[in-house]
C-alpha atoms as a PDB file:
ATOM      1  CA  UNK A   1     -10.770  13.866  -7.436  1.00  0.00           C
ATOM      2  CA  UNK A   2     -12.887  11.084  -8.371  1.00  0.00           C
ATOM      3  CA  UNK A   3     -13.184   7.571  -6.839  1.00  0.00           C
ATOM      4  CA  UNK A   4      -9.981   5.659  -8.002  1.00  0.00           C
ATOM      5  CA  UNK A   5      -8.899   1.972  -7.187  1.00  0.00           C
ATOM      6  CA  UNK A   6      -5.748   2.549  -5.245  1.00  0.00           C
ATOM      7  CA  UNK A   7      -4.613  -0.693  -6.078  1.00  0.00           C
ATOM      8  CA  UNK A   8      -4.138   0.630  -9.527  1.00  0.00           C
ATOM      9  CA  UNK A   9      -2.402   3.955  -8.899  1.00  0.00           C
ATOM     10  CA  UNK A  10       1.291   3.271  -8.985  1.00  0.00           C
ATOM     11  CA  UNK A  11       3.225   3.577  -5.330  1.00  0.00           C
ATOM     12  CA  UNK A  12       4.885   7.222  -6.004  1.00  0.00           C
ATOM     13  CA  UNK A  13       1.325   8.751  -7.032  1.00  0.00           C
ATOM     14  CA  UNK A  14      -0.227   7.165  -3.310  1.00  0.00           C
ATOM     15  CA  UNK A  15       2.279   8.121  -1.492  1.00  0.00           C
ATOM     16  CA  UNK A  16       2.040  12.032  -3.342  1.00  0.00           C
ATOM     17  CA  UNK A  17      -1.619  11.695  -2.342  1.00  0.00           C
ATOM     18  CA  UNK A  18      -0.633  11.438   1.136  1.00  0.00           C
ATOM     19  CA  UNK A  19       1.322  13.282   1.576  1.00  0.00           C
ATOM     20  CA  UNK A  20      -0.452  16.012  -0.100  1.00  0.00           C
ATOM     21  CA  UNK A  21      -3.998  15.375   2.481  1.00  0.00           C
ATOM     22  CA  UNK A  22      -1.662  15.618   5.108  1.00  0.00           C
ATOM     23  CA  UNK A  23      -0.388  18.759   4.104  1.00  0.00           C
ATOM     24  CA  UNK A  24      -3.933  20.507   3.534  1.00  0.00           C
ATOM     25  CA  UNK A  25      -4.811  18.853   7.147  1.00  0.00           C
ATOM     26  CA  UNK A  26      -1.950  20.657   8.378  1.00  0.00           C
ATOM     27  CA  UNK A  27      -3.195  23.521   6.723  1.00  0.00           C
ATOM     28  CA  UNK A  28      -6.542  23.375   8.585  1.00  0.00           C
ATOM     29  CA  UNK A  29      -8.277  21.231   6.047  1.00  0.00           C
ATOM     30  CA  UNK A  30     -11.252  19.332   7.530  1.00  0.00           C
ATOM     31  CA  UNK A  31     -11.105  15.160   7.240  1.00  0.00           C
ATOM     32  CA  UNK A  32     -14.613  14.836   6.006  1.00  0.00           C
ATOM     33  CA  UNK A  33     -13.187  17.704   3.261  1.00  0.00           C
ATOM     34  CA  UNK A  34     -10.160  15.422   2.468  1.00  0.00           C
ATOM     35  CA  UNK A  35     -12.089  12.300   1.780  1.00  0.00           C
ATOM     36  CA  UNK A  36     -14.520  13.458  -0.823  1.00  0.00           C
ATOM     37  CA  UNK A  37     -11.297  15.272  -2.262  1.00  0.00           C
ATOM     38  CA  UNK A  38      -9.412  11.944  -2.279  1.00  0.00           C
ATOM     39  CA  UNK A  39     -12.806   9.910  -2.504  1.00  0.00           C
ATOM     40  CA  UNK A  40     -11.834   7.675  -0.221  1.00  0.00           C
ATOM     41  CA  UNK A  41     -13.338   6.839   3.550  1.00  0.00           C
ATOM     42  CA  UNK A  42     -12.637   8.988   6.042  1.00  0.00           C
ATOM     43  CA  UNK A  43     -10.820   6.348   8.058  1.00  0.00           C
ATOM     44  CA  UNK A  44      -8.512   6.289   5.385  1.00  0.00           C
ATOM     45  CA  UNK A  45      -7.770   9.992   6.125  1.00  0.00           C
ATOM     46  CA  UNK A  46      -7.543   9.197   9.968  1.00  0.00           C
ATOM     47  CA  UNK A  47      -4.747   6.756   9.336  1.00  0.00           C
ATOM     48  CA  UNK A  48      -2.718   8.298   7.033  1.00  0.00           C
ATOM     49  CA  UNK A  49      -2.875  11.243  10.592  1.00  0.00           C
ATOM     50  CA  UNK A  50      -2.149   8.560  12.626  1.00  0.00           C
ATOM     51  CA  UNK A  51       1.036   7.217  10.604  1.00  0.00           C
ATOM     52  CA  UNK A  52       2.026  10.877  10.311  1.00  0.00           C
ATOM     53  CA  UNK A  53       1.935  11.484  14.126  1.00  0.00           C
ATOM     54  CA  UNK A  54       3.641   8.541  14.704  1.00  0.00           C
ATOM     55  CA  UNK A  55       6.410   8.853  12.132  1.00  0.00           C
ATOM     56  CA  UNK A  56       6.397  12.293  10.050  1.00  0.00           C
ATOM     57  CA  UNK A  57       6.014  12.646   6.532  1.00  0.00           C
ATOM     58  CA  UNK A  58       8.384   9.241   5.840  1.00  0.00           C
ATOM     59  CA  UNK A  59       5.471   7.174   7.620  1.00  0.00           C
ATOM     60  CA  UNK A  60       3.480   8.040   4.514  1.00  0.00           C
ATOM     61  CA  UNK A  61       5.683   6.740   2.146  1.00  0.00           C
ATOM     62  CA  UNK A  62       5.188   3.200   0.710  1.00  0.00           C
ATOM     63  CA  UNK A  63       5.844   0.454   2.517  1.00  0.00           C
ATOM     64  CA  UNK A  64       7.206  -2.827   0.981  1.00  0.00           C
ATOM     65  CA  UNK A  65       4.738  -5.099  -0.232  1.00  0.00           C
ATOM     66  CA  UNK A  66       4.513  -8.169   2.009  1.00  0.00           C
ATOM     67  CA  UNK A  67       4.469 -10.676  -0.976  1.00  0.00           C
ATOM     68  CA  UNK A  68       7.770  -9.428  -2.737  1.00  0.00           C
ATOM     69  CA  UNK A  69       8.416 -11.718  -6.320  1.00  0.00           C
ATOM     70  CA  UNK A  70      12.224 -12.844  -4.533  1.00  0.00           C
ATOM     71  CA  UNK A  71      11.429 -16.534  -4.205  1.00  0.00           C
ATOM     72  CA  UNK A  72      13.081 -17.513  -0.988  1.00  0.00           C
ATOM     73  CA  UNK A  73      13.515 -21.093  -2.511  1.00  0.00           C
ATOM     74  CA  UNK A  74      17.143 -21.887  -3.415  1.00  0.00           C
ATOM     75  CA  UNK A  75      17.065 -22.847  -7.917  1.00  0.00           C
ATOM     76  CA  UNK A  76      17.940 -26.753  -6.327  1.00  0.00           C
ATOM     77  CA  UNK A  77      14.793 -26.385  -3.747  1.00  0.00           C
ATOM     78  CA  UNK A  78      12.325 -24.787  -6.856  1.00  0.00           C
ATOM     79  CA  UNK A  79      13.468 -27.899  -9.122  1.00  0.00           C
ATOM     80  CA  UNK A  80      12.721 -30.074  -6.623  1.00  0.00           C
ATOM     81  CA  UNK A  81       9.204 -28.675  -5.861  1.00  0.00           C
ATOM     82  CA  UNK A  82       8.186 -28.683  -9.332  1.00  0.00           C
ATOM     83  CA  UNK A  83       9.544 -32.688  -9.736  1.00  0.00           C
ATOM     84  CA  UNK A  84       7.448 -33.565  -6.768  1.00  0.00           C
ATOM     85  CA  UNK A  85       4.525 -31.892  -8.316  1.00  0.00           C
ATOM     86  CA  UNK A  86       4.992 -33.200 -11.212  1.00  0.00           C
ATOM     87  CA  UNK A  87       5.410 -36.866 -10.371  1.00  0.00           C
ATOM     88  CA  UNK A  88       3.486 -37.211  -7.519  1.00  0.00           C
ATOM     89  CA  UNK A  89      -0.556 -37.762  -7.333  1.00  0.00           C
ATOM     90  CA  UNK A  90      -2.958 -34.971  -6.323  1.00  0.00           C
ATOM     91  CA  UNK A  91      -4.281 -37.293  -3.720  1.00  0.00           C
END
């Protein structure tokens, strides 16, 4: 597998990925083996058997991502925001 921005691989296909090392590593697969496989670092590999001891195969799956798109501004507190922004001076 070639060098891939994981940032760009949708969260199903990372968390297959995972789970798939994890299962060769099982299977006696070495970690340096894994990480030119998955080209990625082979601390990547050491967490993902970290996670795994710690939690099983559901610590692999995707977590939430910290910066979710649910505004956690009420509609009255976002109009307000954007009238202060737009009225007020930079300074």
């Amino acid at each position: 597998m070639s060098k891939v921005d994981g940032r760009k691989v949708s969260h199903d296909v990372r968390e297959a990925i995972r789970i798939q090392a994890i299962q060769k590593w099982l299977d006696g697969a070495k970690v340096q083996r894994l990480s030119k496989e998955y080209g990625t670092d082979s601390s990547c590999i050491y967490r993902w058997i970290s996670r795994y001891r710690a939690g099983g195969m559901d610590a692999l799956k995707t977590r939430p991502i910290a910066h979710s798109k649910n505004s956690k501004l009420t509609p009255e507190q976002q109009d307000s925001l954007v009238k202060i922004i737009l009225t007020n001076e930079p300074t």
